[in-house]
Protein backbone atom coordinates (compact mmCIF):
# COMPACT_ATOMS: atom_id res chain seq x y z
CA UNK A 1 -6.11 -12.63 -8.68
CA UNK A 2 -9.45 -11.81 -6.86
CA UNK A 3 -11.80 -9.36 -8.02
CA UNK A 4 -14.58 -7.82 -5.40
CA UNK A 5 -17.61 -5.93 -7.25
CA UNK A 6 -19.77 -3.91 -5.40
CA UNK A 7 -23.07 -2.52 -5.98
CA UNK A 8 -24.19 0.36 -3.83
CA UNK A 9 -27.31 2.45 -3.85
CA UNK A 10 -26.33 5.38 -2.08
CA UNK A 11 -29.40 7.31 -0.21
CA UNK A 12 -30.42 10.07 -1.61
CA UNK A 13 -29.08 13.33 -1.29
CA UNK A 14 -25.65 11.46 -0.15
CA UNK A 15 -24.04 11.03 -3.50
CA UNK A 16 -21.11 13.53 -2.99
CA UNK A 17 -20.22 12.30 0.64
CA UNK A 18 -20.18 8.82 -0.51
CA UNK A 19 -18.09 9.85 -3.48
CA UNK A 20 -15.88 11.86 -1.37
CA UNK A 21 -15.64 9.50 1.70
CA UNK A 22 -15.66 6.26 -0.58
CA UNK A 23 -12.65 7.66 -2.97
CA UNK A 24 -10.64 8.84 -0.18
CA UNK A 25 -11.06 4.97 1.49
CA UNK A 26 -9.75 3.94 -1.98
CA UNK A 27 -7.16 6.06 -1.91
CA UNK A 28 -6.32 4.84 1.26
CA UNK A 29 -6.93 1.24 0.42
CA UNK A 30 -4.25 1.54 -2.63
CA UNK A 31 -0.96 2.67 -0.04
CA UNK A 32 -2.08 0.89 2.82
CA UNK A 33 -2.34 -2.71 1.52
CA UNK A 34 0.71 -4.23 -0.75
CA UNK A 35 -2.22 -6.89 -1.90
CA UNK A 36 -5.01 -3.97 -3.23
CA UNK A 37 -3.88 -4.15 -7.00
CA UNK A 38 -6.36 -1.98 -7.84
CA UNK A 39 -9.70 0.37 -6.43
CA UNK A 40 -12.20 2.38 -8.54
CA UNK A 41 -15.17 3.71 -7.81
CA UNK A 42 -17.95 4.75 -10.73
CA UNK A 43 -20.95 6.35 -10.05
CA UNK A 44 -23.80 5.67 -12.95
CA UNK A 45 -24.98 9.27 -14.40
CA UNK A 46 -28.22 7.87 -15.42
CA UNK A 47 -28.83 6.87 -11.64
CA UNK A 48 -26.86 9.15 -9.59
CA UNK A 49 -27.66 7.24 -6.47
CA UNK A 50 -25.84 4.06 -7.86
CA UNK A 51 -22.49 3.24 -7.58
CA UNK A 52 -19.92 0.22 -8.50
CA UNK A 53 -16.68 -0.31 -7.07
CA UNK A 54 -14.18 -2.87 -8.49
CA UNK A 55 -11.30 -3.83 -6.40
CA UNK A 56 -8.62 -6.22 -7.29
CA UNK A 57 -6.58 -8.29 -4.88
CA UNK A 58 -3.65 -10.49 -5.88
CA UNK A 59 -5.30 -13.19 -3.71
CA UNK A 60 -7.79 -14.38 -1.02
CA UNK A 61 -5.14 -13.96 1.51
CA UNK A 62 -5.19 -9.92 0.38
CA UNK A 63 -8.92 -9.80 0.53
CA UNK A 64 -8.47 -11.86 4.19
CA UNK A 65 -5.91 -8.97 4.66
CA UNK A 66 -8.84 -5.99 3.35
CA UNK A 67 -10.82 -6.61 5.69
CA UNK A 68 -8.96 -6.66 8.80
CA UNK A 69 -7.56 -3.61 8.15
CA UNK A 70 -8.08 -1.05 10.83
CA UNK A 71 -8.95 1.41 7.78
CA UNK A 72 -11.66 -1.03 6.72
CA UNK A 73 -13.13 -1.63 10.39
CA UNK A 74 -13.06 1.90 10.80
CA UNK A 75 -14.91 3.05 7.38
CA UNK A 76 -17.56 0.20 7.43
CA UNK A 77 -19.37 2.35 9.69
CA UNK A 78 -19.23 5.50 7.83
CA UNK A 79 -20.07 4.00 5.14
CA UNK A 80 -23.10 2.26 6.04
CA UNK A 81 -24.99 5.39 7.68
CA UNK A 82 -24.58 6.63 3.07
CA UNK A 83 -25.64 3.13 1.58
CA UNK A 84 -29.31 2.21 1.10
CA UNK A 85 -28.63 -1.24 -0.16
CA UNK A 86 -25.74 -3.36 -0.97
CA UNK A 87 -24.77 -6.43 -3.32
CA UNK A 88 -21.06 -7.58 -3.28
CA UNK A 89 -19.98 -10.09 -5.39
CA UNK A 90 -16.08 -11.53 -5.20
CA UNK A 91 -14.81 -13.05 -8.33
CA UNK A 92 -11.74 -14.65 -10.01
CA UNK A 93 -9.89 -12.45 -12.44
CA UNK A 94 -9.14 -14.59 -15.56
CA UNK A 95 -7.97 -11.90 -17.59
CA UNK A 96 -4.39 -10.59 -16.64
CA UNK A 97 -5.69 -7.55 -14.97
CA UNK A 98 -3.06 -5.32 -16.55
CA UNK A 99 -3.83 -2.17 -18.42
CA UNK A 100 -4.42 -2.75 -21.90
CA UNK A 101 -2.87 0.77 -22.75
């Protein structure tokens, strides 16, 4: 499994668009792609402006998948008019990526 972490600082004054906009493309992310295992988005109360998202794909050919997505072409826009700055970082899951509970 593949896990993509995202940093975003969202500008400010945006935070509950982003968080509106940015949980709906999760949403939509979740019963759109078979290979999107899982989507959250966090916001950090300390920093209102910053969120993280953690997405996990069963594999690179579900990331590959992601992002040609007409849902994904279409929100990249949308998204970038709310985000300030960006870091993304994709990583390999070495836990099982169940839920412990």
């Amino acid at each position: 499994m593949r896990a993509i972490v995202a940093y975003l600082t969202v500008k400010p004054g945006k935070e509950a668009e982003f968080c509106e906009k940015m949980t709906a493309q999760a949403k939509r992310c979740l019963a759109n792609e078979a290979g999107c295992l899982q989507f959250d988005v966090v916001q950090d109360p300390k920093t209102p402006t910053r969120f993280v998202m953690l997405e996990v794909y069963r594999d690179d050919d579900a990331i590959k998948a992601h992002q040609e997505s007409q849902h994904f072409k279409d929100f990249r826009p949308v998204v970038g008019e709310l985000v300030a700055e960006r870091k993304v970082e994709v990583l390999h899951m070495v836990s099982d990526g169940k839920s412990k509970r």
